[in-house]
N, C-alpha and C. Protein backbone atom coordinates (compact mmCIF):
# COMPACT_ATOMS: atom_id res chain seq x y z
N UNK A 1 -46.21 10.27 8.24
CA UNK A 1 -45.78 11.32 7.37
C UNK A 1 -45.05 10.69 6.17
N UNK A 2 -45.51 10.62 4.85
CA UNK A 2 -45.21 9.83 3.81
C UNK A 2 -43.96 11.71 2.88
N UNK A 3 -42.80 11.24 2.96
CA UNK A 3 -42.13 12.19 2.26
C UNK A 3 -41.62 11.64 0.75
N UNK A 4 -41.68 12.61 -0.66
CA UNK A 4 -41.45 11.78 -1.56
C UNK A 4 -39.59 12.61 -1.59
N UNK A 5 -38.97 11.88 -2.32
CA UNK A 5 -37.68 12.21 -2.75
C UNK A 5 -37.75 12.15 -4.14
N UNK A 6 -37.04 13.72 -3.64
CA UNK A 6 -36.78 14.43 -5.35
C UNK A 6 -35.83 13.54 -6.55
N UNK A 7 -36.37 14.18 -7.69
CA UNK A 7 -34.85 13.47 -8.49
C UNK A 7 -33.66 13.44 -8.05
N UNK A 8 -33.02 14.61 -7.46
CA UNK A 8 -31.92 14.74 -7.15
C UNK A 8 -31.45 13.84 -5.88
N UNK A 9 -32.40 13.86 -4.53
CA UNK A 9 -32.58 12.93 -3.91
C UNK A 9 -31.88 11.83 -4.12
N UNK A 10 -32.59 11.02 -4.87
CA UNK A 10 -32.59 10.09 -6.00
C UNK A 10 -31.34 9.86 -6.19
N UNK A 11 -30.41 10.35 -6.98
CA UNK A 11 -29.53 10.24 -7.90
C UNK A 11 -28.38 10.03 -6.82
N UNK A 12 -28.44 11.20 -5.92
CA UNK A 12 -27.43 11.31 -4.67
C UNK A 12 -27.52 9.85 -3.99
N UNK A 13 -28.44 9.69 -3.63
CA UNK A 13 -28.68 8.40 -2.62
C UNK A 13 -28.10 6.90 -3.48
N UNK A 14 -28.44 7.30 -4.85
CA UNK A 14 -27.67 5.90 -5.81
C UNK A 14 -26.46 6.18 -6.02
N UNK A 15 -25.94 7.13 -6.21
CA UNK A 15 -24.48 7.58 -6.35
C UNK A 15 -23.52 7.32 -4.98
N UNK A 16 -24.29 7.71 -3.82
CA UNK A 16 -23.55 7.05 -2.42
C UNK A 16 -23.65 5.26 -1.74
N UNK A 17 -24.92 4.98 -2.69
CA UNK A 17 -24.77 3.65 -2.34
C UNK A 17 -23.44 2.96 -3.79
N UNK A 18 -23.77 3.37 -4.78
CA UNK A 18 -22.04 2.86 -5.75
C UNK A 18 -21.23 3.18 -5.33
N UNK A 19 -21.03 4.09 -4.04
CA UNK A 19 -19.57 4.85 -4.17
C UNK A 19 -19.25 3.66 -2.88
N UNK A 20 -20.38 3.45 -2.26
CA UNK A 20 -20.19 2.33 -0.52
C UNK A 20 -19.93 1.20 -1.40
N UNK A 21 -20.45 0.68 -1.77
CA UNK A 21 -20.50 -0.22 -2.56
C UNK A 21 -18.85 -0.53 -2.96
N UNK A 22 -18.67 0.19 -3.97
CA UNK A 22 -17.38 0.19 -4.38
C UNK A 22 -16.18 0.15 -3.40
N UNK A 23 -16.55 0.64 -2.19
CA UNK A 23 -15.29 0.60 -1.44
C UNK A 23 -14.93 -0.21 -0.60
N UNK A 24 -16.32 -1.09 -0.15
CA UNK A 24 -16.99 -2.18 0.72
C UNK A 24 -15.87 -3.34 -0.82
N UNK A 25 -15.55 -3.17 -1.64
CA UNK A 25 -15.05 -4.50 -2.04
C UNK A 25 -14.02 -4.29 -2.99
N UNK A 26 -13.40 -3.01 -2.42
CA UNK A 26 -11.75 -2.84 -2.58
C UNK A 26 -11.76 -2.89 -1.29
N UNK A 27 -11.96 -2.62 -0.29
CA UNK A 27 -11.43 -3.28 1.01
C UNK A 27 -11.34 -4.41 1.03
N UNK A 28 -12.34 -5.48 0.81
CA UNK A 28 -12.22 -7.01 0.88
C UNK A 28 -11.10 -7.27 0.38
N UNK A 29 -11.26 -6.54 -1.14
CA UNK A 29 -10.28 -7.20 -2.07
C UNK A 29 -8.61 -7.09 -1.76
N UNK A 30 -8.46 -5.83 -0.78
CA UNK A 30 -7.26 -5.75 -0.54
C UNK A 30 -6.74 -6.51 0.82
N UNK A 31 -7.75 -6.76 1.72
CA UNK A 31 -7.62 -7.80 2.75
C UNK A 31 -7.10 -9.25 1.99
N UNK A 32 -7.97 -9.44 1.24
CA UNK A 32 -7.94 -10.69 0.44
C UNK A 32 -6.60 -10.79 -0.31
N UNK A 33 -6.26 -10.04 -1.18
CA UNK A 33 -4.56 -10.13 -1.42
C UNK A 33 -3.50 -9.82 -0.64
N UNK A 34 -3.77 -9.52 0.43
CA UNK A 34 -2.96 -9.69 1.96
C UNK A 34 -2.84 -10.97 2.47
N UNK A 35 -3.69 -11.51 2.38
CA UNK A 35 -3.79 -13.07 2.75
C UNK A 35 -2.99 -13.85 1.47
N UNK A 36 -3.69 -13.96 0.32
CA UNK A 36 -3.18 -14.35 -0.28
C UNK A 36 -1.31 -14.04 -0.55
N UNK A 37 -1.05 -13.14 -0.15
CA UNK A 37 0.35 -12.97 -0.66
C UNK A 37 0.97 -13.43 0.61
N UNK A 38 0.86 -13.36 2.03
CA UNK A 38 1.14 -14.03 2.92
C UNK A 38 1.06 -15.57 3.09
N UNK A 39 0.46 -16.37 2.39
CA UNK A 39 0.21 -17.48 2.49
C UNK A 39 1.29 -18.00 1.08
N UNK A 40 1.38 -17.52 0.01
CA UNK A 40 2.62 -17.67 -0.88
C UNK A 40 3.18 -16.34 -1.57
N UNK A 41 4.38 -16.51 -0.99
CA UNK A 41 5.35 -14.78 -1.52
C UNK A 41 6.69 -15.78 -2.13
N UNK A 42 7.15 -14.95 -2.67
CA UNK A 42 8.84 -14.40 -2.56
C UNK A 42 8.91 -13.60 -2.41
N UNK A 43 10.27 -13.32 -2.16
CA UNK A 43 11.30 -12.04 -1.27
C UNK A 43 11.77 -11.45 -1.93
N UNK A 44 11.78 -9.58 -2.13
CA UNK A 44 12.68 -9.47 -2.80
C UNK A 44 12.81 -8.09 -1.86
N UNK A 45 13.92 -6.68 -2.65
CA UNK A 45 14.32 -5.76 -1.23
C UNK A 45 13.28 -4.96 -2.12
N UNK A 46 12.92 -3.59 -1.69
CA UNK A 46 12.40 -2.51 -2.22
C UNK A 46 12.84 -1.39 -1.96
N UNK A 47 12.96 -0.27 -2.76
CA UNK A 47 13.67 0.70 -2.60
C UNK A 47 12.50 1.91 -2.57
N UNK A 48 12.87 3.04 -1.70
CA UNK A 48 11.57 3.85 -1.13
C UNK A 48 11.88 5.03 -2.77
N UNK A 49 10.62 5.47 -2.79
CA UNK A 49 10.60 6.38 -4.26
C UNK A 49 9.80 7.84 -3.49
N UNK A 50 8.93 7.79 -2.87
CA UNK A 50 8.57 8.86 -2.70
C UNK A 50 7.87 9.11 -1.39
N UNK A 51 7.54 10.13 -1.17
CA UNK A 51 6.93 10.60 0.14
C UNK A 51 5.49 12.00 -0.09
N UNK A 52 4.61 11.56 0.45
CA UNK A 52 3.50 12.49 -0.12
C UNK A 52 2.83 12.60 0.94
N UNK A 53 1.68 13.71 1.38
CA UNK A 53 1.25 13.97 1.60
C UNK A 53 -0.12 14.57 0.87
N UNK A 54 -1.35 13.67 1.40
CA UNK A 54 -3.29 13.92 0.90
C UNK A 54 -3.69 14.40 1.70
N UNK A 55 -4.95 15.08 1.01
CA UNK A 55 -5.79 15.46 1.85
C UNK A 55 -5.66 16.65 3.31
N UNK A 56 -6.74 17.21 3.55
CA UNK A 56 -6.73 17.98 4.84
C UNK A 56 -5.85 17.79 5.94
N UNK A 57 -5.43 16.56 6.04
CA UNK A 57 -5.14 15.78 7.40
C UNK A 57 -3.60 15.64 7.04
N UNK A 58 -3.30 16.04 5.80
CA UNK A 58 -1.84 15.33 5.37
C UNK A 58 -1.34 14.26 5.46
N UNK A 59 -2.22 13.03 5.00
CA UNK A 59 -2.20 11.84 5.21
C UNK A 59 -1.10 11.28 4.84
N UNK A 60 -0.28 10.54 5.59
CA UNK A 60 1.17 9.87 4.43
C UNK A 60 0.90 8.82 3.63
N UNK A 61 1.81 9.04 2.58
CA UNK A 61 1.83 7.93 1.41
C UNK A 61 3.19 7.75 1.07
N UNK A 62 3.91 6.54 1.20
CA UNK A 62 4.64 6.23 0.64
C UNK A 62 4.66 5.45 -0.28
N UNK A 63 5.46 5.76 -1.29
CA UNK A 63 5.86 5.17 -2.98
C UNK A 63 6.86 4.29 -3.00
N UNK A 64 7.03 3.08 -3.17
CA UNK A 64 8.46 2.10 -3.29
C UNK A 64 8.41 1.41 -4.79
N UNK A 65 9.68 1.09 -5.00
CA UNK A 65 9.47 -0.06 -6.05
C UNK A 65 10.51 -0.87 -6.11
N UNK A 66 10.26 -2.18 -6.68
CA UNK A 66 10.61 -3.48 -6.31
C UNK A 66 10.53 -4.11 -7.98
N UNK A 67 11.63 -4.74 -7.93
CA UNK A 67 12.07 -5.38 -9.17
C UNK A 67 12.43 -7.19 -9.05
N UNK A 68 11.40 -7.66 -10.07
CA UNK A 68 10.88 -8.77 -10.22
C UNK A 68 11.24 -9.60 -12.16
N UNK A 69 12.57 -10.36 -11.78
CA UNK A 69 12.69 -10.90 -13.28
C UNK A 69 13.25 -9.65 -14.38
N UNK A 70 13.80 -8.58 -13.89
CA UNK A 70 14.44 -7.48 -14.93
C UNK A 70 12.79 -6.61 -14.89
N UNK A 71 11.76 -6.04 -14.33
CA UNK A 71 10.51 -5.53 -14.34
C UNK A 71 10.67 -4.94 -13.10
N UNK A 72 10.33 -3.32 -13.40
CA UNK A 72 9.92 -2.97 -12.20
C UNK A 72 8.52 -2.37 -11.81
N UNK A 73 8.33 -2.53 -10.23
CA UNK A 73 6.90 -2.60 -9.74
C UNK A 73 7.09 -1.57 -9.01
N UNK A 74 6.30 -0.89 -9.07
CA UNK A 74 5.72 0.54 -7.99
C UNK A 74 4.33 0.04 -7.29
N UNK A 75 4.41 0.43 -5.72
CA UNK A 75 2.89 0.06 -5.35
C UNK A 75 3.08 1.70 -4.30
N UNK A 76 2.00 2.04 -3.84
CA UNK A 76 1.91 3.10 -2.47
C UNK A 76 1.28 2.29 -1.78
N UNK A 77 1.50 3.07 -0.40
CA UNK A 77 0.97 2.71 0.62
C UNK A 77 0.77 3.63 1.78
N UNK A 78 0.10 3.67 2.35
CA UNK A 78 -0.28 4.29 4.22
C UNK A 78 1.00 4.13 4.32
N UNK A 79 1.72 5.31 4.76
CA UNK A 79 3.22 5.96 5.07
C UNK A 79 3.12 5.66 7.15
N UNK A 80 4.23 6.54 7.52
CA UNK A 80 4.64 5.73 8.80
C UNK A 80 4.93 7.70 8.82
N UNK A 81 4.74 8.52 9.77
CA UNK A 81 4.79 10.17 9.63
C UNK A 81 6.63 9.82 10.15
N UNK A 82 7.23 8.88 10.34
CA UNK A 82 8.84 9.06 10.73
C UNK A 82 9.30 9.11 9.42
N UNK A 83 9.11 9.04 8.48
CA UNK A 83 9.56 8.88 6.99
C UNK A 83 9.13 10.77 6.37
N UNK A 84 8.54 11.48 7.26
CA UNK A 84 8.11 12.93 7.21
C UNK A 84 9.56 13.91 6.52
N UNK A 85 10.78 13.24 6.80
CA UNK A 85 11.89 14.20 6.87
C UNK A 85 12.07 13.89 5.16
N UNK A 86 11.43 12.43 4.24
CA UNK A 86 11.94 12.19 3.20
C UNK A 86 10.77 13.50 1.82
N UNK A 87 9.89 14.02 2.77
CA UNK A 87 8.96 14.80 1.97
C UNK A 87 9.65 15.95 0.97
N UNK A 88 10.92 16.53 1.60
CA UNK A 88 11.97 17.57 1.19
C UNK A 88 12.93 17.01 0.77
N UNK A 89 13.38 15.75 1.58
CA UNK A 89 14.74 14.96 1.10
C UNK A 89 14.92 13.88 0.04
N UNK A 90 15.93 13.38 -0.33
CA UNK A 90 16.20 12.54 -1.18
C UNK A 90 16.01 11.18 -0.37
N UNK A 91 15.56 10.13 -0.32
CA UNK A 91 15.55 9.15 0.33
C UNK A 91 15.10 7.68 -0.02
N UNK A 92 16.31 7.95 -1.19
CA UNK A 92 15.87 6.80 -2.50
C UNK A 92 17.17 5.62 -1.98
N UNK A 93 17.55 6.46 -1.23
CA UNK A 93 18.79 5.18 -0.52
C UNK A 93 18.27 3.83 0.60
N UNK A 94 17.17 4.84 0.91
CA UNK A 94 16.47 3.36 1.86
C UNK A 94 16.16 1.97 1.39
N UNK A 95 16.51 0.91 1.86
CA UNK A 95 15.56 -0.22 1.39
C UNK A 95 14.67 -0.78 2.29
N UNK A 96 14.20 -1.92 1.70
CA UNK A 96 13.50 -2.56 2.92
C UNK A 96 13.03 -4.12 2.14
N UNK A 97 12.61 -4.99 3.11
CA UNK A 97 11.77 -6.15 2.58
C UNK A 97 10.16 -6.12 2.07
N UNK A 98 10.37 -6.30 0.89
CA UNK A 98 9.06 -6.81 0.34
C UNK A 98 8.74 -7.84 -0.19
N UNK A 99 7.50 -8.74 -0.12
CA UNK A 99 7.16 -9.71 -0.33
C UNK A 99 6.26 -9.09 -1.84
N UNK A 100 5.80 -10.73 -2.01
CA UNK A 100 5.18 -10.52 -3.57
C UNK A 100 4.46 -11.60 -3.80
N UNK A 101 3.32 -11.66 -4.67
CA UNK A 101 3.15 -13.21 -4.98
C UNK A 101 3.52 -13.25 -6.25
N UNK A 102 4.29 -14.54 -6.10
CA UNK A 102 5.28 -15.10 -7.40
C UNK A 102 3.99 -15.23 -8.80
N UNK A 103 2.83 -15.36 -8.45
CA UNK A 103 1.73 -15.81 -9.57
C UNK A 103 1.32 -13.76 -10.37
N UNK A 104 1.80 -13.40 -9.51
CA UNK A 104 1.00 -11.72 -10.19
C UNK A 104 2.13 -11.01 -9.27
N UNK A 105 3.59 -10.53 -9.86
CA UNK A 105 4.35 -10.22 -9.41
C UNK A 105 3.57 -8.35 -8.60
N UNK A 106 2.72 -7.81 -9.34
CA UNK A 106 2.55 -6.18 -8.91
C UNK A 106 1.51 -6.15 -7.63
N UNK A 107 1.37 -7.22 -7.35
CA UNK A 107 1.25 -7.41 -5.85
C UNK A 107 2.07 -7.93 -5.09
N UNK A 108 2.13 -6.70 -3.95
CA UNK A 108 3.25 -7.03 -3.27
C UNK A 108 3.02 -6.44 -1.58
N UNK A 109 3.84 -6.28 -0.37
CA UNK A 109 3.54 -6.29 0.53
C UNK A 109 4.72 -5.50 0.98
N UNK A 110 5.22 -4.63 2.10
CA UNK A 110 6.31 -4.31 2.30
C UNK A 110 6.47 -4.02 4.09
N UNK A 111 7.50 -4.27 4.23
CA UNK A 111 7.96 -4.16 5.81
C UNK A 111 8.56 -2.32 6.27
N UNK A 112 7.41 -1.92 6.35
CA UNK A 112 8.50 -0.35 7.12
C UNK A 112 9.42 0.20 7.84
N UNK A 113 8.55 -0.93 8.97
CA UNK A 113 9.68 -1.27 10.10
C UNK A 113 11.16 -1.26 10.27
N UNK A 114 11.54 -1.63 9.26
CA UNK A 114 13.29 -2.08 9.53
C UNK A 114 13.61 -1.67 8.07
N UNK A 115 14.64 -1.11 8.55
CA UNK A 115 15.76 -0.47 7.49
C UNK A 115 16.91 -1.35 6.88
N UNK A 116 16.74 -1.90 5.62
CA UNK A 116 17.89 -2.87 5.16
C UNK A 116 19.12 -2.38 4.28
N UNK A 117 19.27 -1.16 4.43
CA UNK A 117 20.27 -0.70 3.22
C UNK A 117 21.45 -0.44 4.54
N UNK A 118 22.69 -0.79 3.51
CA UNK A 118 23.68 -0.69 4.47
C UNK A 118 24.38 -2.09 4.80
N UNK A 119 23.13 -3.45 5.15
CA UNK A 119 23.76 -4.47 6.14
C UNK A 119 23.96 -5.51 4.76
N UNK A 120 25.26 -5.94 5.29
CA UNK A 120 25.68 -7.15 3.93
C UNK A 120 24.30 -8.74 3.47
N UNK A 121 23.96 -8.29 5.00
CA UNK A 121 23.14 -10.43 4.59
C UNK A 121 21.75 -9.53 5.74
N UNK A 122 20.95 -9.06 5.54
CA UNK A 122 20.10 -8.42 6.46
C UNK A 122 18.89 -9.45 6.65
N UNK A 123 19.21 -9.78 7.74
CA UNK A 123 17.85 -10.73 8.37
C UNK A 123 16.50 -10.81 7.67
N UNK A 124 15.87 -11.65 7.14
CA UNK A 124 14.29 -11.67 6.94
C UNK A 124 13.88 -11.55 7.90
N UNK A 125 12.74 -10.39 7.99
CA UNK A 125 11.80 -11.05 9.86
C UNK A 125 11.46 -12.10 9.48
N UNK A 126 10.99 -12.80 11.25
CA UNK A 126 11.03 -13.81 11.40
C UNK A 126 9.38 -14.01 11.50
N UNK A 127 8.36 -12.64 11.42
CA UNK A 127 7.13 -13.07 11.39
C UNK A 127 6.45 -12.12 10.10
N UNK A 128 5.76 -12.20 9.39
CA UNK A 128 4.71 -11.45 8.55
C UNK A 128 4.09 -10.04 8.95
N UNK A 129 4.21 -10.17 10.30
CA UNK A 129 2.97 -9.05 10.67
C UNK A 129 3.21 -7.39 10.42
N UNK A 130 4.18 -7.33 10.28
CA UNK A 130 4.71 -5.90 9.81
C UNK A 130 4.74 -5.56 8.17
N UNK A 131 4.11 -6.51 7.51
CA UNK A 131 4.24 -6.54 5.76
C UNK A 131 2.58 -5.96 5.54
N UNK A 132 2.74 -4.48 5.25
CA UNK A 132 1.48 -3.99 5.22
C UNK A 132 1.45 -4.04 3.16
């Protein structure tokens, strides 16, 4: 059974292979500056900016930014739903550790995990794996 595909067909099927395409290598690419910023960072703290909610599912996003040389950097990220109470609240008092690579400061990496505002000399972790 030989079926032909319409123009529209067509257009759809090239439009979903650019759209795979495209996302197949912002994933790499963001794996890839994960590595890279893990393999050489500096340290600096970050302070939380916002709390959001996408999509159907109410996906979390959190907003931080981090200041590098008198410059400041905003990145988001895949939120943690315990940070849910900052969606209504003010919760610009939090900090936390973020890494960076010293070569392209607006990449950067951040620890959710642990809460640094408050403690005078607050521990670096002692491993990477929590710097999403």
């Amino acid at each position: 059974m030989n079926r032909k595909f319409s123009r529209n067909d067509l257009i759809y099927i090239i439009l979903f292979s650019v759209f795979l395409f495209g996302a197949i290598v912002y994933n790499y690419n963001e794996k890839e500056d994960r590595v890279l910023i893990k393999n050489n960072y500096s340290i600096t703290k970050g302070r939380f900016v916002d709390y959001d909610k996408v999509g159907d599912t109410s996906t979390p996003y959190i907003t931080y930014s981090y200041e590098v040389e008198g410059k400041l950097y905003k990145r988001q990220v895949y939120g943690d739903r315990k940070y849910e109470y900052c969606y209504r609240n003010d919760c610009s008092n939090l900090l936390f550790w973020v890494i960076y690579s010293p070569a392209n400061p607006e990449k950067s990496l951040i620890d959710l995990t642990t809460e640094i505002q408050g403690l005078e000399n607050p521990p670096f972790p002692e491993t990477l794996e929590n710097f999403e």
